[in-house]
Protein backbone atom coordinates (compact mmCIF):
# COMPACT_ATOMS: atom_id res chain seq x y z
CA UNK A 1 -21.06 0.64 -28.20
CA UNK A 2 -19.53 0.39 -31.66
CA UNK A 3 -21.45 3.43 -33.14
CA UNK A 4 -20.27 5.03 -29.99
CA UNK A 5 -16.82 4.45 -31.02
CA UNK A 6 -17.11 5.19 -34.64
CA UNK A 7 -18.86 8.84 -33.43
CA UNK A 8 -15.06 9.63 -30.75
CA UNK A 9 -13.33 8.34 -34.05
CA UNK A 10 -14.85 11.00 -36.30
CA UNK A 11 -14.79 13.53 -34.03
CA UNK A 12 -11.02 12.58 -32.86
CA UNK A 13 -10.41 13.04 -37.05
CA UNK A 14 -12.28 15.53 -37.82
CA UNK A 15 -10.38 17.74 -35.16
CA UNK A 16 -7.27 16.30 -36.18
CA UNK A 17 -7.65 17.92 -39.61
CA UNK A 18 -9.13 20.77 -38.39
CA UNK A 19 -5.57 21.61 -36.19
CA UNK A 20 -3.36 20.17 -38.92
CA UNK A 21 -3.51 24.24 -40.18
CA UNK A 22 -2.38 27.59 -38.76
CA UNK A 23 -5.22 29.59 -38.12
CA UNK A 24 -5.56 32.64 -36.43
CA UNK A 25 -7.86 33.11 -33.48
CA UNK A 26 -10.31 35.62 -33.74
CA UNK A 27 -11.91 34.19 -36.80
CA UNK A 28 -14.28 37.17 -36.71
CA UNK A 29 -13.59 40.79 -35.53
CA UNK A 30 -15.31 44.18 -36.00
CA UNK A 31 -14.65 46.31 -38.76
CA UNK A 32 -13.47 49.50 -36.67
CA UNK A 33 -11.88 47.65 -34.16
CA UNK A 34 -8.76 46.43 -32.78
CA UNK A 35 -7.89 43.36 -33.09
CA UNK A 36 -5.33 41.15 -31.16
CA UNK A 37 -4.28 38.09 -34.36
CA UNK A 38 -2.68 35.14 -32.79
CA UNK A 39 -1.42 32.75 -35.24
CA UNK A 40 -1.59 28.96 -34.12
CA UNK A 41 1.20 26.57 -35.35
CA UNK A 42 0.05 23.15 -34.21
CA UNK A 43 2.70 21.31 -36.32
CA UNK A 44 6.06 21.10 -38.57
CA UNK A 45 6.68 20.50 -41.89
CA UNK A 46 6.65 17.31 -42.84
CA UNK A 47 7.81 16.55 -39.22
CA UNK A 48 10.49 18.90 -38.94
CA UNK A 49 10.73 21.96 -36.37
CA UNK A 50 9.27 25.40 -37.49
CA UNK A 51 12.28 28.00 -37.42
CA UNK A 52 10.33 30.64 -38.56
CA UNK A 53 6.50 32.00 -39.77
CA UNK A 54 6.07 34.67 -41.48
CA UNK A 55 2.87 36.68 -41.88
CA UNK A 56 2.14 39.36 -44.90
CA UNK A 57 -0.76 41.41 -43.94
CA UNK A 58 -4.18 42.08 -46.18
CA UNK A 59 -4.87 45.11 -47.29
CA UNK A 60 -7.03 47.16 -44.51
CA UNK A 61 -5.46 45.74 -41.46
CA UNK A 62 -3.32 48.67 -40.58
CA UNK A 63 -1.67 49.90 -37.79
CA UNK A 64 0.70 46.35 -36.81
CA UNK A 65 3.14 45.94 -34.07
CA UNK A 66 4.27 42.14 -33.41
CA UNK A 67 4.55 41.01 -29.74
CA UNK A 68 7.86 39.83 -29.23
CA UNK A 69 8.38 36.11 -28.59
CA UNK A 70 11.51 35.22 -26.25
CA UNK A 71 13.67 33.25 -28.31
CA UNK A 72 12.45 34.35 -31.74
CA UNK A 73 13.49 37.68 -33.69
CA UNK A 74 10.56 40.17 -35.08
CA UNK A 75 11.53 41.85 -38.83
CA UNK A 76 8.73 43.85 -40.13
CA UNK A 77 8.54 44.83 -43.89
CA UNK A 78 6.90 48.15 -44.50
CA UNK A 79 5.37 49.57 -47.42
CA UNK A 80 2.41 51.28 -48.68
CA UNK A 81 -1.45 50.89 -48.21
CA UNK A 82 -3.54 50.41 -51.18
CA UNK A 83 -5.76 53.55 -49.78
CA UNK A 84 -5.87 56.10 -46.41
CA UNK A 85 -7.46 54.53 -43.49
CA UNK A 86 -8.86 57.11 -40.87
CA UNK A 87 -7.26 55.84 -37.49
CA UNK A 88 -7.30 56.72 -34.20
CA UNK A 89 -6.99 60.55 -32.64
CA UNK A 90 -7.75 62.02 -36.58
CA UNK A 91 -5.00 60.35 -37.71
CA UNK A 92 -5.15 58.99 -41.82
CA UNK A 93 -2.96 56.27 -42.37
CA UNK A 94 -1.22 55.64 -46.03
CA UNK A 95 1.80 53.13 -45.33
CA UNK A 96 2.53 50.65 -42.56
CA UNK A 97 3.63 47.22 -41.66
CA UNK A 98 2.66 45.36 -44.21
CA UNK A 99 4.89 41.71 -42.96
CA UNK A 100 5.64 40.62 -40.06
CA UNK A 101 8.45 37.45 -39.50
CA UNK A 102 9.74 35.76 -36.75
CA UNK A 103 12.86 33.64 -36.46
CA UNK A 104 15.80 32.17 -35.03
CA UNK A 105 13.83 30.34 -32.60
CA UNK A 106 12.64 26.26 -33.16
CA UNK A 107 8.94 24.97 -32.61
CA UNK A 108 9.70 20.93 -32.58
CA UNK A 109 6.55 19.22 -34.23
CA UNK A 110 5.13 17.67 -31.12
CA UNK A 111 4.67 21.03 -29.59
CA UNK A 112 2.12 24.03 -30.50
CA UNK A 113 2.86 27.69 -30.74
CA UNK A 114 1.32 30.87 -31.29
CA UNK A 115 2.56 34.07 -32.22
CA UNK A 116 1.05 37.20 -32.06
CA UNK A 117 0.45 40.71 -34.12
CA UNK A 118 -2.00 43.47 -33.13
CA UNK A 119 -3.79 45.18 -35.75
CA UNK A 120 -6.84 47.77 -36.32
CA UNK A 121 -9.54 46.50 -38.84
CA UNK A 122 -10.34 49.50 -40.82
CA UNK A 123 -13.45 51.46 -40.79
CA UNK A 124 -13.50 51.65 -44.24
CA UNK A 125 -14.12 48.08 -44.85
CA UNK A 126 -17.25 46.16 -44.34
CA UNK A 127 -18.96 44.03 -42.27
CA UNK A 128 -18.33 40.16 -44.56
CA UNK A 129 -15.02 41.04 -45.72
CA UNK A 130 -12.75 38.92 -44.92
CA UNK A 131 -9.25 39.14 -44.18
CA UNK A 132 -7.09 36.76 -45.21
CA UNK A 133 -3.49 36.57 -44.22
CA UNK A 134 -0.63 34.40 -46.45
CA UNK A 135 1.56 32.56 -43.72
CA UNK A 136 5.33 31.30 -44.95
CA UNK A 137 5.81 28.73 -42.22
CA UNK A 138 9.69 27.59 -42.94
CA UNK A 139 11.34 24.53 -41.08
CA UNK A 140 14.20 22.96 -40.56
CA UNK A 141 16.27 21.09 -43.93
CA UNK A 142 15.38 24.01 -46.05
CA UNK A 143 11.82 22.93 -45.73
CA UNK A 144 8.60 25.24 -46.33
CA UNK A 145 4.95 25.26 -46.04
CA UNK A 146 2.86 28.25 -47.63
CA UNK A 147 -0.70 28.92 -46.07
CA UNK A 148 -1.99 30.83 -48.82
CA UNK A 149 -4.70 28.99 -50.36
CA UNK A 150 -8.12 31.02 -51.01
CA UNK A 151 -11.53 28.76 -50.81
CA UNK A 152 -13.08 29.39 -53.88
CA UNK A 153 -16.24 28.75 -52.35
CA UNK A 154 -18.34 27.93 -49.04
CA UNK A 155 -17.91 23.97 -49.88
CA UNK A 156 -14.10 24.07 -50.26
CA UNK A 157 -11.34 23.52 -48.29
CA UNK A 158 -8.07 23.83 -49.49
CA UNK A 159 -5.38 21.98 -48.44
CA UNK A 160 -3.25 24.71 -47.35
CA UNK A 161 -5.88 27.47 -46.70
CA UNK A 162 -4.60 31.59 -45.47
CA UNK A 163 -5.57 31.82 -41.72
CA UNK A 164 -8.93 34.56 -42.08
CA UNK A 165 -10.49 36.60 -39.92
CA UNK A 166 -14.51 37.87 -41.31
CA UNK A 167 -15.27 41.10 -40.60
CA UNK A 168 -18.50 41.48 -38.75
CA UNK A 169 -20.49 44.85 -37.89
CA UNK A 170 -18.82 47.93 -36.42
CA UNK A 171 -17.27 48.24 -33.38
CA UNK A 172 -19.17 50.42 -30.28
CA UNK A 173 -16.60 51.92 -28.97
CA UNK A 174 -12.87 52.66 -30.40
CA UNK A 175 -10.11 52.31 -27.86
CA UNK A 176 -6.84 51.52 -27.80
């Protein structure tokens, strides 16, 4: 009975750490493919309200439009791509949204969140790239939290890590 309990005490922990971050569901996508980001705030900062995330966008993600959020105003920052990215109907891409914010609204820190981008993972990158996205997360009192930490390898797990999505093999079919 007691190793019982130890086990639902691990696993109540471990998945208390493991949603103490703001990760973005799909973790993996296709390269070629579009890709709906959702971006999960499960907390505050130090226990005060979120008033606004924002979300700069990696390199080879192109083609973003934010899904509005009642409550919350979108700004997008624009700005060039490091390369062309073919895109849909022939089209080469060069510049594009490269941040997304939302604010004005307030996330208390007992509830959860998510807010959501759409994107196109670029042909031109490869399946095990990963895409890692730097998340601003600002509160109420001034307060901020940056998810921007990179793992420098497999074992580690920073204590702020960028939500990432890994890039698997290509997409079948391309629509939109």
């Amino acid at each position: 009975m007691l190793k019982c309990a130890l086990v639902l005490a691990a696993v109540a922990l471990g998945s208390a750490t493991a949603a103490a971050h703001i990760v973005v569901d799909p973790a993996e996508a296709p390269v070629g493919s579009s890709v709906r980001a959702t971006f999960r705030v499960t907390h505050g900062c130090d226990g005060a309200p979120t008033t606004g995330l924002r979300v700069v966008i990696p390199d080879g993600f192109i083609g973003v439009k934010p899904m509005p959020k009642p409550g919350w105003s979108i700004k997008t920052g624009r700005g060039k791509y490091q390369g062309a990215y073919a895109y849909y109907h022939g089209k080469t891409l060069t510049e594009g949204v490269t941040e997304v914010s939302w604010s004005g609204g307030e996330l208390p820190n007992a509830f959860v969140d998510e807010f959501t981008l759409f994107g196109f993972a670029a042909r031109e990158l490869k399946a095990g790239d990963v895409l890692r996205f730097s998340v601003i997360q600002d509160c109420a009192g001034g307060k901020t939290t940056e998810w921007t930490e990179i793992p420098k390898s497999s074992d580690d797990h920073p204590e702020r890590p960028a939500p990432s999505v890994t890039l698997t093999s290509g997409a079948e079919s391309h629509r939109h």
